[in-house]
Protein backbone atom coordinates (compact mmCIF):
# COMPACT_ATOMS: atom_id res chain seq x y z
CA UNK A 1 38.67 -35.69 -59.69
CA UNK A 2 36.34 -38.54 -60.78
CA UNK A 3 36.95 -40.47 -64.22
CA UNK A 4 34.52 -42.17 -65.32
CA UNK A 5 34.72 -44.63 -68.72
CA UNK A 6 31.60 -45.58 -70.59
CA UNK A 7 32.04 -49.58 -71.13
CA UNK A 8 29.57 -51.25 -73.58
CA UNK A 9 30.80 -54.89 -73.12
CA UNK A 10 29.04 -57.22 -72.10
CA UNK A 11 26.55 -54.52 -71.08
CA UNK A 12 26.86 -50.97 -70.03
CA UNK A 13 28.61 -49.98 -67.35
CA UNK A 14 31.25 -47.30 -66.08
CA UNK A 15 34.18 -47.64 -64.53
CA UNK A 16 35.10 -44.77 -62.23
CA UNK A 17 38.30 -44.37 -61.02
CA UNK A 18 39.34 -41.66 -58.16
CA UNK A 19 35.52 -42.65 -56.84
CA UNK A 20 36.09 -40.11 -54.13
CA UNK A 21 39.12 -37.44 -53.47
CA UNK A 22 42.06 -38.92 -52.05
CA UNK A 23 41.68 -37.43 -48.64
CA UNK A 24 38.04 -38.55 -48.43
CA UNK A 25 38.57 -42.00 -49.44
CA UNK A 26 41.70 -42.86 -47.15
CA UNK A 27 39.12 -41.37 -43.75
CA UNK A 28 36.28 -44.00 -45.33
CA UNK A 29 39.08 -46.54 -45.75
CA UNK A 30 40.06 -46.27 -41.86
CA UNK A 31 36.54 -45.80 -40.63
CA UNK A 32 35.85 -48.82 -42.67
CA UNK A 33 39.15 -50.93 -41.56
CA UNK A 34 38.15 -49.73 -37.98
CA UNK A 35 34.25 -50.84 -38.16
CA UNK A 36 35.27 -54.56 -39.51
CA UNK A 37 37.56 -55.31 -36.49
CA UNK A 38 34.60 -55.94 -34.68
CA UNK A 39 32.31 -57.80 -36.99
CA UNK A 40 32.67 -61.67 -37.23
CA UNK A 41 32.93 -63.67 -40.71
CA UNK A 42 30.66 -66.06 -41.49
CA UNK A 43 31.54 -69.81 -41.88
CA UNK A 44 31.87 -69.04 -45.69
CA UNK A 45 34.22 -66.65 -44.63
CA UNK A 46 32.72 -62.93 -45.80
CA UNK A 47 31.77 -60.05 -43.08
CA UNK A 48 28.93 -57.75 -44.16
CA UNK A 49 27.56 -54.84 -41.92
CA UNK A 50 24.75 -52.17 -43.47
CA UNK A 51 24.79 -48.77 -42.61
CA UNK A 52 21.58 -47.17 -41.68
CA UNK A 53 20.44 -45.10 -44.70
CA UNK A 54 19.97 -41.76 -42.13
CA UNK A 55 24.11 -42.62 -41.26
CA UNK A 56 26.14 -39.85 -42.29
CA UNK A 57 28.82 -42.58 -43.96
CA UNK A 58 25.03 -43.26 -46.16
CA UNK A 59 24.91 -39.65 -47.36
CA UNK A 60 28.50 -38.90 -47.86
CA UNK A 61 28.97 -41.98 -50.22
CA UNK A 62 26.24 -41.45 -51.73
CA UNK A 63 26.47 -37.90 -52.72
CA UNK A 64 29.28 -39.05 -55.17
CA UNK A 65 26.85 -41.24 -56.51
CA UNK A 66 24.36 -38.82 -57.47
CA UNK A 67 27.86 -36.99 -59.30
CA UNK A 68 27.82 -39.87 -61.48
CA UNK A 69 24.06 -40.25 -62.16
CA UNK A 70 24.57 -36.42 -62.65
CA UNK A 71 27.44 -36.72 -65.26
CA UNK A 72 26.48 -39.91 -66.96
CA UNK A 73 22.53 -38.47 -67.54
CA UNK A 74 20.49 -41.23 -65.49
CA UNK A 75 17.33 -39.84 -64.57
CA UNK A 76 17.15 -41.18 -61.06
CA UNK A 77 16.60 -38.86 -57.85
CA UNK A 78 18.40 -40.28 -54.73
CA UNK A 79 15.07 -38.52 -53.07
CA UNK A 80 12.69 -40.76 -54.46
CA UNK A 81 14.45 -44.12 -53.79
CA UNK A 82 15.74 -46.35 -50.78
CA UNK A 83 19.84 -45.69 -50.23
CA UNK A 84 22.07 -49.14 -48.80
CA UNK A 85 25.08 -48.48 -47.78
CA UNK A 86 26.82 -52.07 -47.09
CA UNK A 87 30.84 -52.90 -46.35
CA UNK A 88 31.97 -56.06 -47.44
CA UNK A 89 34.40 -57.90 -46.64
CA UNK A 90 36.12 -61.43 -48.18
CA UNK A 91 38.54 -63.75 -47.05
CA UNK A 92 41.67 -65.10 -49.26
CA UNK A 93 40.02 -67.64 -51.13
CA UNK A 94 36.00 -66.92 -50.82
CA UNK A 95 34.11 -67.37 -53.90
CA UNK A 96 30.62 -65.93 -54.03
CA UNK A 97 29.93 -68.62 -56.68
CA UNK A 98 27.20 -67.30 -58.09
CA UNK A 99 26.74 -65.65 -61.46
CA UNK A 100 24.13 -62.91 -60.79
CA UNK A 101 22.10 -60.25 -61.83
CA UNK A 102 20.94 -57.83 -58.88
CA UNK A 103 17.63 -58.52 -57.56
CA UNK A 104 14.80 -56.66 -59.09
CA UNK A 105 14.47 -53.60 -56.12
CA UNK A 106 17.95 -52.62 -57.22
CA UNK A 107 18.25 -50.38 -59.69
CA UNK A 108 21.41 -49.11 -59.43
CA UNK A 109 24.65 -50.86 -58.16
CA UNK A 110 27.86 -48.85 -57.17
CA UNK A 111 30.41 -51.25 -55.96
CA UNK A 112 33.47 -49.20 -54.61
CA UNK A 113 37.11 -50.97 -54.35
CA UNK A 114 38.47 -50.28 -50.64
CA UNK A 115 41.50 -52.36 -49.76
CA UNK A 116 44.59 -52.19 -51.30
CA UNK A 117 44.57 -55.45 -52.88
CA UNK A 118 41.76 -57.61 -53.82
CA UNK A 119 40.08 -58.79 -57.30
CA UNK A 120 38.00 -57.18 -59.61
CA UNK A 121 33.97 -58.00 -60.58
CA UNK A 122 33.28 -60.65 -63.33
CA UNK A 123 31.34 -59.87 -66.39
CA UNK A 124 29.30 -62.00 -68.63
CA UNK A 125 27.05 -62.74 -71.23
CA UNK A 126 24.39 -64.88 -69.64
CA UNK A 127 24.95 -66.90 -66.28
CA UNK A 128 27.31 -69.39 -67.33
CA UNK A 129 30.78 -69.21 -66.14
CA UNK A 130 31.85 -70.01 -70.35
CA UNK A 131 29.95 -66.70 -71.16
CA UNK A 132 33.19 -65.03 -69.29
CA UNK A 133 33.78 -61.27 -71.01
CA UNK A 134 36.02 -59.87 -68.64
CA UNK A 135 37.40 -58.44 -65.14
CA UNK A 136 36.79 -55.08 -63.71
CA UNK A 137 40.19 -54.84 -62.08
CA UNK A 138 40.86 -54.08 -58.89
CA UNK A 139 42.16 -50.70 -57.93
CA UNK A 140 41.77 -49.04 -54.69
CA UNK A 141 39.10 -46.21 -54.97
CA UNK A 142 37.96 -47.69 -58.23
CA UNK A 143 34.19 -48.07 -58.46
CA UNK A 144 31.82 -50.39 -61.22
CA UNK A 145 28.77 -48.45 -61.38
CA UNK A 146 25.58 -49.90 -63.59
CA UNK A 147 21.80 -49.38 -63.96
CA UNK A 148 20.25 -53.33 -62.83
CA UNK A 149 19.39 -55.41 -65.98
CA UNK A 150 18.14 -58.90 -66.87
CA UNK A 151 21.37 -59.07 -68.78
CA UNK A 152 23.82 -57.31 -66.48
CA UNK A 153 25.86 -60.95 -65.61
CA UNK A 154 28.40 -60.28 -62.82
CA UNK A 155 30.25 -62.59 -60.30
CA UNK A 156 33.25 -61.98 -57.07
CA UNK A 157 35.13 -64.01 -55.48
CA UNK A 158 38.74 -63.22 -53.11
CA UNK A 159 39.87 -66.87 -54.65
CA UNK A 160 42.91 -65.04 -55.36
CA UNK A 161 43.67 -62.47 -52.98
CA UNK A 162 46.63 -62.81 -50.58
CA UNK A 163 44.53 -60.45 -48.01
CA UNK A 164 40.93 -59.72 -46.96
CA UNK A 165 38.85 -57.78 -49.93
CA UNK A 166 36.95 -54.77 -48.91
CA UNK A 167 34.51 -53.39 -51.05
CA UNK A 168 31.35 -50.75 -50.19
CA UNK A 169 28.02 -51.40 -52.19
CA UNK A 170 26.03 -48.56 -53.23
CA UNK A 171 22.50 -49.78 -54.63
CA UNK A 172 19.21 -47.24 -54.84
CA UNK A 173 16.65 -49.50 -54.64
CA UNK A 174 12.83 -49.24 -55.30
């Protein structure tokens, strides 16, 4: 059963662990393992592949994500809004190097932790790298979830993960 923890700092956000039952998450884990064998990484060294928003990968994922906006009292409707569904994946020592805040058709972000091993999301203050707050850590089937701010800071990176870094991203955009 889902968990999810209200976190007020730097900004609001909610950390949800056991994203998706157990027996769920380790089929999306293989399908996902399976899917990246044949995608290529780019020179930077990070594989992405988007899921058609009709897939039904798109609307399993995302009917956890309307639990949350559910539970946590968000007044979005998954109906009225566009639904990406993208697998990521980093090499040992990739660095996004980018402090960020999601573009402005994104209004809300689910990132969900796949692989075993890998690091966590960033948070900060503003979009210097001395605002640093803290690290979402990594745990599989752990998700960040967050409404899309001028203020919500974030950053990843695999600079030090000893094996490739999966993550799915969730965003409803406008």
């Amino acid at each position: 059963m889902m968990k999810i923890k209200k976190q007020k700092d730097p900004w609001k956000h909610f950390v949800v662990d056991d994203f998706l039952p157990q027996s769920v998450f380790n089929s999306v884990q293989a399908e996902m393992y399976s899917l990246a064998a044949d995608l290529e990484f780019s020179a930077k060294g990070r594989k992405q592949f988007w899921f058609d928003e009709n897939s039904s990968m798109t609307h399993t994922l995302f009917s956890y994500v309307e639990k949350i906006i559910s539970e946590i009292r968000l007044k979005y409707d998954l109906e009225d809004h566009k639904q990406q569904c993208e697998l990521s994946i980093c090499r040992p020592g990739y660095d996004y190097d980018r402090i960020h805040t999601d573009t402005p058709e994104k209004i809300f972000t689910t990132v969900l932790y796949l692989s075993n091993k890998g690091s966590g999301t960033d948070l900060y203050f503003t979009e210097s790298k001395e605002s640093y707050v803290k690290t979402v850590e990594w745990k599989p089937n752990r998700a960040i979830c967050f409404s899309r701010a001028e203020h919500t800071w974030h950053n990843f990176h695999a600079l030090d993960c000893t094996e490739d870094r999966y993550t799915v991203n969730l965003v409803l955009k406008k």
